[in-house]
PDB file of N, CA and C in Angstrom:
ATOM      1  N   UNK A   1       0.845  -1.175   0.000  1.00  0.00           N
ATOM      2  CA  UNK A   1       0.000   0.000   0.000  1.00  0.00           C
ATOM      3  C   UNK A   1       0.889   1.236   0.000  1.00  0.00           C
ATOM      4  N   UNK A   2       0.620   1.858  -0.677  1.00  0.00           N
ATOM      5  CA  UNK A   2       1.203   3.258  -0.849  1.00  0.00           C
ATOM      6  C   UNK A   2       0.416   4.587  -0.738  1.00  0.00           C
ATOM      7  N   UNK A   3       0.814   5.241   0.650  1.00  0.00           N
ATOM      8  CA  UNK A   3       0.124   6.346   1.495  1.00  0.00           C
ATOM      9  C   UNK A   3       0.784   7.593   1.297  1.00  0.00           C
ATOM     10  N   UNK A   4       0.503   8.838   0.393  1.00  0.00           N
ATOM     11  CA  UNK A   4       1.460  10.011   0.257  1.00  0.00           C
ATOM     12  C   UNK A   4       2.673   9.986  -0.061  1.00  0.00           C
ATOM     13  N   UNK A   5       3.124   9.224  -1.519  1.00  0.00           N
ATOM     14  CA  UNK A   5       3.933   8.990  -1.848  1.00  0.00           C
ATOM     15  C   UNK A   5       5.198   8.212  -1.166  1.00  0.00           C
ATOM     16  N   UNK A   6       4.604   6.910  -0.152  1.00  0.00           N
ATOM     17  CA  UNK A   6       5.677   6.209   0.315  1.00  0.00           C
ATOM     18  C   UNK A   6       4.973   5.268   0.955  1.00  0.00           C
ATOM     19  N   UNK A   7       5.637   3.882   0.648  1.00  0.00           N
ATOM     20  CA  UNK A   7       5.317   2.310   1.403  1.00  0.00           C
ATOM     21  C   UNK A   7       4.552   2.757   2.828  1.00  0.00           C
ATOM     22  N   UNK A   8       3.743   2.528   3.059  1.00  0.00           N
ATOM     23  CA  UNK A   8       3.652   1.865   4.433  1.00  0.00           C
ATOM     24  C   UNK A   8       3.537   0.139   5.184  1.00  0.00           C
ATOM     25  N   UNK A   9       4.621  -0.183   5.811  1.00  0.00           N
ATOM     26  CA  UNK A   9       4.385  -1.598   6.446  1.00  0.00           C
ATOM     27  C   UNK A   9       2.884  -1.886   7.135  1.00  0.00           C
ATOM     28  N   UNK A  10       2.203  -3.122   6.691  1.00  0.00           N
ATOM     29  CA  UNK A  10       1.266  -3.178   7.132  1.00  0.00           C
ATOM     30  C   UNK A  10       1.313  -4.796   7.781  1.00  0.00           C
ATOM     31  N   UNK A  11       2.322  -5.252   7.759  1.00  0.00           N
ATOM     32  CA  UNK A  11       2.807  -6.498   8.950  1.00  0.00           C
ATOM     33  C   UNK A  11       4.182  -6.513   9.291  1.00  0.00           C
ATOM     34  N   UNK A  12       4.768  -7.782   9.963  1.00  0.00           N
ATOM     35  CA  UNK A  12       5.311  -7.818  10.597  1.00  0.00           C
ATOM     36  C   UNK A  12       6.279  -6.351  11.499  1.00  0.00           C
ATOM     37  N   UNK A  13       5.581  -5.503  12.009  1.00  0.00           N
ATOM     38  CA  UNK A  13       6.263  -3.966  12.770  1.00  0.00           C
ATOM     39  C   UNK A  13       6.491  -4.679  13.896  1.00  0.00           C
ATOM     40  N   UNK A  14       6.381  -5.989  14.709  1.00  0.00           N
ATOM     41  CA  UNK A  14       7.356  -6.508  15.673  1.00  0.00           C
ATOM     42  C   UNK A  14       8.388  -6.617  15.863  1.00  0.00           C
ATOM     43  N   UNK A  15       9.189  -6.746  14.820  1.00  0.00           N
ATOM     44  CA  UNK A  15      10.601  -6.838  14.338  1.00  0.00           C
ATOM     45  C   UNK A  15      11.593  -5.834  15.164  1.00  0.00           C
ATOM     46  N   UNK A  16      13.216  -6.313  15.276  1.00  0.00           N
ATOM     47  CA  UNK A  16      13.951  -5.335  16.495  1.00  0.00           C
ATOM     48  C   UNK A  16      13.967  -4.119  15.145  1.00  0.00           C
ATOM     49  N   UNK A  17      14.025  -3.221  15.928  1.00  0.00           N
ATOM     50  CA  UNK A  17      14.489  -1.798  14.834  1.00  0.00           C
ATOM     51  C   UNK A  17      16.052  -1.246  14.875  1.00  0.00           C
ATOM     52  N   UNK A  18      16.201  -1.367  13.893  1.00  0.00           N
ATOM     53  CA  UNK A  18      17.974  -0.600  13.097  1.00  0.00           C
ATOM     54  C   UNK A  18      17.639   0.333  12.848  1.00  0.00           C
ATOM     55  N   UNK A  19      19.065   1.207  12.838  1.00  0.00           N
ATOM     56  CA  UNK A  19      18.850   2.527  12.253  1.00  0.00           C
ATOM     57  C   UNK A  19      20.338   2.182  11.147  1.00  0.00           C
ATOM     58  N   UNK A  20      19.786   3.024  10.182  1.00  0.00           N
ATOM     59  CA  UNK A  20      21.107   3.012   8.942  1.00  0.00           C
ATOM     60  C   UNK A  20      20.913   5.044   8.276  1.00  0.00           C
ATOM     61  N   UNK A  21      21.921   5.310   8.062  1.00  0.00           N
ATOM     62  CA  UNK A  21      22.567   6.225   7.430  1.00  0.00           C
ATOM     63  C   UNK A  21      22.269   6.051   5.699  1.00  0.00           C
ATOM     64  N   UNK A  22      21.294   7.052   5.370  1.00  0.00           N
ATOM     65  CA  UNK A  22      21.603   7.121   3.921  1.00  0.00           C
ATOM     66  C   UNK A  22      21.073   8.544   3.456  1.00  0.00           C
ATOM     67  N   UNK A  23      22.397   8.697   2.900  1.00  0.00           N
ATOM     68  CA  UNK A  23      22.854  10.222   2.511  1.00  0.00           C
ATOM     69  C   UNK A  23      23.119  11.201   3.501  1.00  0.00           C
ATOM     70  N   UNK A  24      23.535  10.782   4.635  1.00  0.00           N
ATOM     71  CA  UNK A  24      23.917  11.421   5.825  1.00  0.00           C
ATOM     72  C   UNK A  24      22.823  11.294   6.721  1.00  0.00           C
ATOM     73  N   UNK A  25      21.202  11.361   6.190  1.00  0.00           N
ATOM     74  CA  UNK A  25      20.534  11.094   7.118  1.00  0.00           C
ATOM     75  C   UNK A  25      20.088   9.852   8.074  1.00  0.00           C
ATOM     76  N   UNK A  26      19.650  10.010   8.702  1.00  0.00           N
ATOM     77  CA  UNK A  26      20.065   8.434  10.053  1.00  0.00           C
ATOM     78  C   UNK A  26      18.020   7.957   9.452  1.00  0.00           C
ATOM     79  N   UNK A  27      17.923   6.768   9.318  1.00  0.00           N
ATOM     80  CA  UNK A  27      16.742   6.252   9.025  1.00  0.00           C
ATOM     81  C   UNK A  27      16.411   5.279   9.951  1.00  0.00           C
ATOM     82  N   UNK A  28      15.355   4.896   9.781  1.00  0.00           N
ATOM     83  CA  UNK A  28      14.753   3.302  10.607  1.00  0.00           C
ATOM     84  C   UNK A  28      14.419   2.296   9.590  1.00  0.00           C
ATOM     85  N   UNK A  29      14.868   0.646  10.141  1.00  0.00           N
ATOM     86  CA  UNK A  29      14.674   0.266   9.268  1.00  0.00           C
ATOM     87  C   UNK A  29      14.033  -1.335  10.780  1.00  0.00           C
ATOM     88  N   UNK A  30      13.559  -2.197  10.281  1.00  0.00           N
ATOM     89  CA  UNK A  30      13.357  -3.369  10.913  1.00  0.00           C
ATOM     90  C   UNK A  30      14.199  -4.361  10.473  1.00  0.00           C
ATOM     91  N   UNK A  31      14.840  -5.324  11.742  1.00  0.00           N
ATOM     92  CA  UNK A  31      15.779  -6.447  11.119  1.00  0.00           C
ATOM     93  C   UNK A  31      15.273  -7.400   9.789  1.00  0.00           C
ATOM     94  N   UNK A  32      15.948  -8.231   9.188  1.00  0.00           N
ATOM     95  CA  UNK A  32      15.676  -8.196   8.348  1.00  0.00           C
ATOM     96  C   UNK A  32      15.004  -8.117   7.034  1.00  0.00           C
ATOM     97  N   UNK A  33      15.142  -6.940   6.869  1.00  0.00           N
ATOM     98  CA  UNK A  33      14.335  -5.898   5.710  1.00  0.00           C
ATOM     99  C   UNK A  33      15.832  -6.045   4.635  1.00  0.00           C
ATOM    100  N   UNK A  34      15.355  -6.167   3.463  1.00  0.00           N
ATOM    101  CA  UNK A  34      16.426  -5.803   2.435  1.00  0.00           C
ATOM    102  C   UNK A  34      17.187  -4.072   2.533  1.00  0.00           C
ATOM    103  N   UNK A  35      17.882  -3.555   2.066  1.00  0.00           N
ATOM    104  CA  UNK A  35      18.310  -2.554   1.982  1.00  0.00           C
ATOM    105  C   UNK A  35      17.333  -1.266   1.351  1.00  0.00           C
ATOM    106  N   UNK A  36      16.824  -2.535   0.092  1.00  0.00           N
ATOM    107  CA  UNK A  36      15.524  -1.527  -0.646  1.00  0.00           C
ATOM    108  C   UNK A  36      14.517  -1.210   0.042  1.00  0.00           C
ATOM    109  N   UNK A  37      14.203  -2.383   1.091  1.00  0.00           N
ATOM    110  CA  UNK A  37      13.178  -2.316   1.883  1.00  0.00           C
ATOM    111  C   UNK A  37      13.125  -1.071   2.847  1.00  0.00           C
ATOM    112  N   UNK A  38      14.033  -1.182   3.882  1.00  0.00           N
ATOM    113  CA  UNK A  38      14.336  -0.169   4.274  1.00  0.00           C
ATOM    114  C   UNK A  38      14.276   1.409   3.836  1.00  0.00           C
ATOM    115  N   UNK A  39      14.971   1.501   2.625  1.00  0.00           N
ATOM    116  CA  UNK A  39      14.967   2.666   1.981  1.00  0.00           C
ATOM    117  C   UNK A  39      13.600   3.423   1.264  1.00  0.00           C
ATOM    118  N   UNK A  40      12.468   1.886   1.417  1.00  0.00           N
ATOM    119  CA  UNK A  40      11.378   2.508   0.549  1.00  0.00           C
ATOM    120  C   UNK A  40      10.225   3.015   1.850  1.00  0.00           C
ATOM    121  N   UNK A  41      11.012   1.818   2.527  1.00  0.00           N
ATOM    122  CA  UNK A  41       9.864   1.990   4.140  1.00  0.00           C
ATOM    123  C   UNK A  41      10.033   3.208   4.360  1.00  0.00           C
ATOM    124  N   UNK A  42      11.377   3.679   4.674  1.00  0.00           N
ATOM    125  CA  UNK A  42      11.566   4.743   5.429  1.00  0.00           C
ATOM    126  C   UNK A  42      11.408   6.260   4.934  1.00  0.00           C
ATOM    127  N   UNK A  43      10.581   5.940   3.425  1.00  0.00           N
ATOM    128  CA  UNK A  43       9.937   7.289   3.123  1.00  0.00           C
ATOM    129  C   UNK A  43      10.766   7.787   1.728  1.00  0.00           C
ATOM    130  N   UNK A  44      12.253   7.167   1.278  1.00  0.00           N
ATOM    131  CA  UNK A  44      12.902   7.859   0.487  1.00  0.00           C
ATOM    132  C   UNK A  44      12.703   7.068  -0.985  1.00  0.00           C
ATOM    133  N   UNK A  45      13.491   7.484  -1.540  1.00  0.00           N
ATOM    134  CA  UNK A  45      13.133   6.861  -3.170  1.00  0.00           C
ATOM    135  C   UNK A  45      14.994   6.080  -3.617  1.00  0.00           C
ATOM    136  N   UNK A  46      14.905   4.892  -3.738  1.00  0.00           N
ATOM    137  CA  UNK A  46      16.209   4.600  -3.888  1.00  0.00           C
ATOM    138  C   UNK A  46      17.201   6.012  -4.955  1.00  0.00           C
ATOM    139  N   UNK A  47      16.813   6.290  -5.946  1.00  0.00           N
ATOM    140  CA  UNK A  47      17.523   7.076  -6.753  1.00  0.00           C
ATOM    141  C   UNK A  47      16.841   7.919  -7.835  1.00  0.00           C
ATOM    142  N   UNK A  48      17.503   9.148  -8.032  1.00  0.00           N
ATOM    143  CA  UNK A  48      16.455   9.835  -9.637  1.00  0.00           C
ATOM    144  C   UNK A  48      17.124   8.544 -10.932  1.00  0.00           C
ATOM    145  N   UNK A  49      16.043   8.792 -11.603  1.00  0.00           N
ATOM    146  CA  UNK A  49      16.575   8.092 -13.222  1.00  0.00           C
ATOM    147  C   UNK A  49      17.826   8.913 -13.873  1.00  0.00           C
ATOM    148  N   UNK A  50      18.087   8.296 -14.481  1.00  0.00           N
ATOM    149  CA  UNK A  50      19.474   8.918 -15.368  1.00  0.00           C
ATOM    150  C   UNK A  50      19.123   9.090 -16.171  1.00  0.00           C
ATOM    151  N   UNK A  51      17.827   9.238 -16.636  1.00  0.00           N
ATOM    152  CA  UNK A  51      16.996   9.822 -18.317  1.00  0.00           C
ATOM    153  C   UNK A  51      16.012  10.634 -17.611  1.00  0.00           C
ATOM    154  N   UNK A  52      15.702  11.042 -16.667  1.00  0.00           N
ATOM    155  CA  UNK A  52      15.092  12.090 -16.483  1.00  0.00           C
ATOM    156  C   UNK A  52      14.824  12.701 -14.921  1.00  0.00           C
ATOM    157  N   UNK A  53      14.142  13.241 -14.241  1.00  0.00           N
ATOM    158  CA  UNK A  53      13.483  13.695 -12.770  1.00  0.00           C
ATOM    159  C   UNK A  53      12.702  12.262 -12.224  1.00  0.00           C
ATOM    160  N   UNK A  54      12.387  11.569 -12.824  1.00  0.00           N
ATOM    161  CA  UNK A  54      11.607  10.714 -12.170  1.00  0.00           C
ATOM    162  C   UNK A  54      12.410   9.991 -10.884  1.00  0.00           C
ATOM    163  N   UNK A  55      11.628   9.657 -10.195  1.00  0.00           N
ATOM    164  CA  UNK A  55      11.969   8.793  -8.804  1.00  0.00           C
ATOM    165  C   UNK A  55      12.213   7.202  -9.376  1.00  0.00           C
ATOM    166  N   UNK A  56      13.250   6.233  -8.802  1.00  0.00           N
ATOM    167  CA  UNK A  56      13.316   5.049  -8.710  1.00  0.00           C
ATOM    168  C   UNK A  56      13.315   4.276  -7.678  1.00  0.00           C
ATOM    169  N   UNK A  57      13.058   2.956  -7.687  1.00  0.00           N
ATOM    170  CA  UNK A  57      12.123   2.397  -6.774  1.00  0.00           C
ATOM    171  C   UNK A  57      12.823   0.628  -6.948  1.00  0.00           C
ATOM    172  N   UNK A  58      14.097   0.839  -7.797  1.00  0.00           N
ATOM    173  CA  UNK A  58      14.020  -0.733  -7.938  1.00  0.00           C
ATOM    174  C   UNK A  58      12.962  -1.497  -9.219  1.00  0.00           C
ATOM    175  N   UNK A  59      13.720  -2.189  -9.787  1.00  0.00           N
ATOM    176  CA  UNK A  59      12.785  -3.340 -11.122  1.00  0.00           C
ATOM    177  C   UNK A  59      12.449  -4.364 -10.735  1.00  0.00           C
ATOM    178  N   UNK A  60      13.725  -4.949 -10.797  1.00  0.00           N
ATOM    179  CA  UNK A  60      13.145  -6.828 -10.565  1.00  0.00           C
ATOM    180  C   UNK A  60      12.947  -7.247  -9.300  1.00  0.00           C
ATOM    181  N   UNK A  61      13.241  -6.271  -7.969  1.00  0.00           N
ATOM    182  CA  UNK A  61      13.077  -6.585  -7.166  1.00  0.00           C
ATOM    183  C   UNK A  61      13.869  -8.047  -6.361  1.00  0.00           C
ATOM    184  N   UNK A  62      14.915  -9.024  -7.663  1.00  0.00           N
ATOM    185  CA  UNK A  62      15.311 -10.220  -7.032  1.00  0.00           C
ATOM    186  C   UNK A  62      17.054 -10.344  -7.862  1.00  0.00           C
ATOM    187  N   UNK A  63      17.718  -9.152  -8.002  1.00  0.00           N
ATOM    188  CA  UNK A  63      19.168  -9.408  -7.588  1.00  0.00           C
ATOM    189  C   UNK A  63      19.531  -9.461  -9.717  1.00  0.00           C
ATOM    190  N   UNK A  64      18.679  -9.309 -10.782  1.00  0.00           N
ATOM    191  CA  UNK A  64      19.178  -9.543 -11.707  1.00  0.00           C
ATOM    192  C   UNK A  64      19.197  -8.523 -12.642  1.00  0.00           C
ATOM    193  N   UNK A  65      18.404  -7.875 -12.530  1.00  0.00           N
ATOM    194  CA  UNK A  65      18.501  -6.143 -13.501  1.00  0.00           C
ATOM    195  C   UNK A  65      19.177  -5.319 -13.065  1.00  0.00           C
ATOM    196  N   UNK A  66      20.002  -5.097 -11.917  1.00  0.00           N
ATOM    197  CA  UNK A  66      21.347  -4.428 -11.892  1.00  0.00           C
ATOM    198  C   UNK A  66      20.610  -2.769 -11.759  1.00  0.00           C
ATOM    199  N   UNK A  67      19.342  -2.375 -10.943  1.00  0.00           N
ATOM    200  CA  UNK A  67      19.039  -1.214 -11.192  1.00  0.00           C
ATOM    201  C   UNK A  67      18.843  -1.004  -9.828  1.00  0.00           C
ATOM    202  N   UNK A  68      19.493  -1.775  -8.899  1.00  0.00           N
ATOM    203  CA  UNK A  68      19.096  -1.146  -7.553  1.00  0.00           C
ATOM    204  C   UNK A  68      20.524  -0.720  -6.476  1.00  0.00           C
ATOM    205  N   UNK A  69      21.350  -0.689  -7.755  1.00  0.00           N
ATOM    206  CA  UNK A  69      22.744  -0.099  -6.926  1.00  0.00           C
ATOM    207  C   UNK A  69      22.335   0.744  -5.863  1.00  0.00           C
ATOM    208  N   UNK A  70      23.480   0.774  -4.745  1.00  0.00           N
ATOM    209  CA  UNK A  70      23.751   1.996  -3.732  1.00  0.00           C
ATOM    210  C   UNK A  70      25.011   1.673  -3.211  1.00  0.00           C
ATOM    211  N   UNK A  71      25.567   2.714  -2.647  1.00  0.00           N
ATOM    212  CA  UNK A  71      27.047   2.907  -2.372  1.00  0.00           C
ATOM    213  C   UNK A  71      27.422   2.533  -0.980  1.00  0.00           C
ATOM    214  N   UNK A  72      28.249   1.888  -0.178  1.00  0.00           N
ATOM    215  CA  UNK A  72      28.390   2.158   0.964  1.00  0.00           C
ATOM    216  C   UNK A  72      29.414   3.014   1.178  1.00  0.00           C
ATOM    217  N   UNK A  73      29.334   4.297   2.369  1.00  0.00           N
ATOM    218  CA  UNK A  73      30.126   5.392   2.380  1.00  0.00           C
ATOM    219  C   UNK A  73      31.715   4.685   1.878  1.00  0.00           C
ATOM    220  N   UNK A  74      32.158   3.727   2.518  1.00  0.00           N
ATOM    221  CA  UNK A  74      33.509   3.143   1.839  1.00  0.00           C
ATOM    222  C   UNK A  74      34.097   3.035   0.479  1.00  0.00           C
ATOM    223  N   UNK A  75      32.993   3.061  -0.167  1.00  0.00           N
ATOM    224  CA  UNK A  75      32.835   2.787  -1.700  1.00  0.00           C
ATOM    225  C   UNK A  75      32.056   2.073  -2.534  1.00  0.00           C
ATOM    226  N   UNK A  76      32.420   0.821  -1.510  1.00  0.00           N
ATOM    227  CA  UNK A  76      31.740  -0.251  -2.512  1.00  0.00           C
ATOM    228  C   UNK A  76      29.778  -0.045  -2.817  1.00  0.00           C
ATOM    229  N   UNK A  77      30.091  -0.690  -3.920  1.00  0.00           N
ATOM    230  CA  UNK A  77      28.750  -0.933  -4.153  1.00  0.00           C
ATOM    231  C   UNK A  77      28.092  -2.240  -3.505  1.00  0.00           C
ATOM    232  N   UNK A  78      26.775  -1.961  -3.250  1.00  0.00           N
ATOM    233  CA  UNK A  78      25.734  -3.564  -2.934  1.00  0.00           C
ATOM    234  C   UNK A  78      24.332  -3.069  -3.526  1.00  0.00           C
ATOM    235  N   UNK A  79      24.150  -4.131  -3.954  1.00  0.00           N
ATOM    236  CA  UNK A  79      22.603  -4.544  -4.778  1.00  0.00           C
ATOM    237  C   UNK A  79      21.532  -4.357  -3.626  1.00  0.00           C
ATOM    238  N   UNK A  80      20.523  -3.306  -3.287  1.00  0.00           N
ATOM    239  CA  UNK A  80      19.508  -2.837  -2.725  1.00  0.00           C
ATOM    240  C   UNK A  80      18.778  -4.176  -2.318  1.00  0.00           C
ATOM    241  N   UNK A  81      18.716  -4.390  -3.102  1.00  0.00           N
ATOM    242  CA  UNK A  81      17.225  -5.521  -3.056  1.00  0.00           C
ATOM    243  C   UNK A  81      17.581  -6.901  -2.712  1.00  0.00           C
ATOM    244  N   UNK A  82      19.056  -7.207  -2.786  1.00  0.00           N
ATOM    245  CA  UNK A  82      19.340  -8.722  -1.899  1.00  0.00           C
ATOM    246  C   UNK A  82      20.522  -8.560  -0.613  1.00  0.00           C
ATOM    247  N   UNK A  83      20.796  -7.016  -0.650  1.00  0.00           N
ATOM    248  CA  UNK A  83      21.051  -6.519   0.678  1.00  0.00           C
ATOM    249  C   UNK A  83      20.393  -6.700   1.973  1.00  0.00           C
ATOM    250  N   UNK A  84      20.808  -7.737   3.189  1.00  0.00           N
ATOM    251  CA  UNK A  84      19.951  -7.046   4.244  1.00  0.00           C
ATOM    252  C   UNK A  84      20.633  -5.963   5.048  1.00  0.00           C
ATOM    253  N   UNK A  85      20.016  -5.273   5.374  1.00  0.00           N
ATOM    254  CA  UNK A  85      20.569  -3.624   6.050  1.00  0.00           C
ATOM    255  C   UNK A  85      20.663  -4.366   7.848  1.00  0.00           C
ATOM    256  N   UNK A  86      21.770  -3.352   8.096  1.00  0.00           N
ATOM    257  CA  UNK A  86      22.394  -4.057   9.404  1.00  0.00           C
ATOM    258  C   UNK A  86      22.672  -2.380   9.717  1.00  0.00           C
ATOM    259  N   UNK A  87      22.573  -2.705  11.589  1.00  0.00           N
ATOM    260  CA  UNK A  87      22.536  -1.299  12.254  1.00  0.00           C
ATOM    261  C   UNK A  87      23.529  -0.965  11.963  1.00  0.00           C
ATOM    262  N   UNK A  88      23.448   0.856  11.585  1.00  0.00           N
ATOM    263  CA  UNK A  88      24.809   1.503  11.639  1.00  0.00           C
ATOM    264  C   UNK A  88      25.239   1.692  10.657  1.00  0.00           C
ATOM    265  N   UNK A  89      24.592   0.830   9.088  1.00  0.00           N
ATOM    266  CA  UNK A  89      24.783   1.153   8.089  1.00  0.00           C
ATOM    267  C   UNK A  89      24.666   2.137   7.051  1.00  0.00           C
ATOM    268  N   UNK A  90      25.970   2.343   6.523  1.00  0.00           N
ATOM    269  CA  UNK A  90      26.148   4.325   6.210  1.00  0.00           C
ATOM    270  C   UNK A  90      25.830   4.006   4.288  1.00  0.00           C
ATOM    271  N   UNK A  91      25.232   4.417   3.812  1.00  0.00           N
ATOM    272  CA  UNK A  91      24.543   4.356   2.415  1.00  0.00           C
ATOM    273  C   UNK A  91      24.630   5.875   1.749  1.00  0.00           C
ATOM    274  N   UNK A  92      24.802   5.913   0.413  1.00  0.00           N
ATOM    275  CA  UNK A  92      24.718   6.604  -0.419  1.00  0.00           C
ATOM    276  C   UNK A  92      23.716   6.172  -1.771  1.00  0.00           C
ATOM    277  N   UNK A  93      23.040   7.278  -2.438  1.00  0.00           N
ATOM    278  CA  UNK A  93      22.337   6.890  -3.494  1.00  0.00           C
ATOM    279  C   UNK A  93      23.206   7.190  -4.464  1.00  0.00           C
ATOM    280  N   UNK A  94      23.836   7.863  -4.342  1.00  0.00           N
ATOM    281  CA  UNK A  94      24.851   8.239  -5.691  1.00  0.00           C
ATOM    282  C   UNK A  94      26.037   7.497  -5.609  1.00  0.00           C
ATOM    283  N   UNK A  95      26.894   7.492  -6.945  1.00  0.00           N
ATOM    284  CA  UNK A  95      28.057   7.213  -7.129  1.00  0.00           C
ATOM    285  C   UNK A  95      29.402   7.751  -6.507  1.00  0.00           C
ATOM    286  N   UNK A  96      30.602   7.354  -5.707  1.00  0.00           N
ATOM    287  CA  UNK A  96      31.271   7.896  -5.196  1.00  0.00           C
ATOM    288  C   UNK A  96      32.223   8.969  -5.821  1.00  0.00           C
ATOM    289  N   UNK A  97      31.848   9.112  -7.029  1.00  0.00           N
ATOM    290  CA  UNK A  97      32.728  10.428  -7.761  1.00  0.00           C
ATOM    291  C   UNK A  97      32.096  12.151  -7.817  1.00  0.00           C
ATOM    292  N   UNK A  98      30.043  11.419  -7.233  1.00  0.00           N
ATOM    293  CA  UNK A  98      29.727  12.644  -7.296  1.00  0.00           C
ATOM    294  C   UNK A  98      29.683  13.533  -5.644  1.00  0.00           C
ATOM    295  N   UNK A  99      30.894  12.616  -4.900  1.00  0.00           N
ATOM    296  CA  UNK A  99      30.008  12.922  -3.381  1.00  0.00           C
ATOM    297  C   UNK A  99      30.957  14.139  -3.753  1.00  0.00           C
ATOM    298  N   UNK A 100      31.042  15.129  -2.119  1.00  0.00           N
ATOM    299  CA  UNK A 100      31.486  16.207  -2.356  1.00  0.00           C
ATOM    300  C   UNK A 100      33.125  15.815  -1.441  1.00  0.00           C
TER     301      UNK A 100
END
């Protein structure tokens, strides 16, 4: 279900709660939630498109269309959507050449 432009969880909210870092801001996320999960729960949009303003949200949802990159502040990249997000985890939506 989608309430004012963002997921709302409508089961399992028992779950312990994490907090992760993405784009400097500190988020909530529930143990294991994918990375995408997290990122969609918590109100944000994984990334703009690279052909236009639009918001992205993830495709295949299962690790094979390669459209749910994100950065960890270190560098590396991990795949959103077969990521599980672990407390403390520092995320970027962009590429590490455009940080400042």
């Amino acid at each position: 279900m989608i309430t004012e432009g963002r997921i709302v969880r409508l089961a399992e909210r028992a779950r312990a709660k994490e907090r992760f870092f993405l784009d400097g801001e500190m988020r909530g996320a529930l143990a294991g939630d994918t990375v995408l999960t997290a990122i969609l729960a918590s109100g944000h949009v994984l990334r703009k498109s690279e052909f236009g303003p639009e918001p992205r949200a993830g495709f295949c949802l299962m690790g094979a269309c390669q459209d749910c990159w994100v950065w960890q502040e270190e560098g590396p990249r991990l795949r959103a959507c077969s990521t599980p997000v672990t407390d403390g985890m520092r995320l970027r939506t962009t590429p590490p050449e455009s940080w400042p």
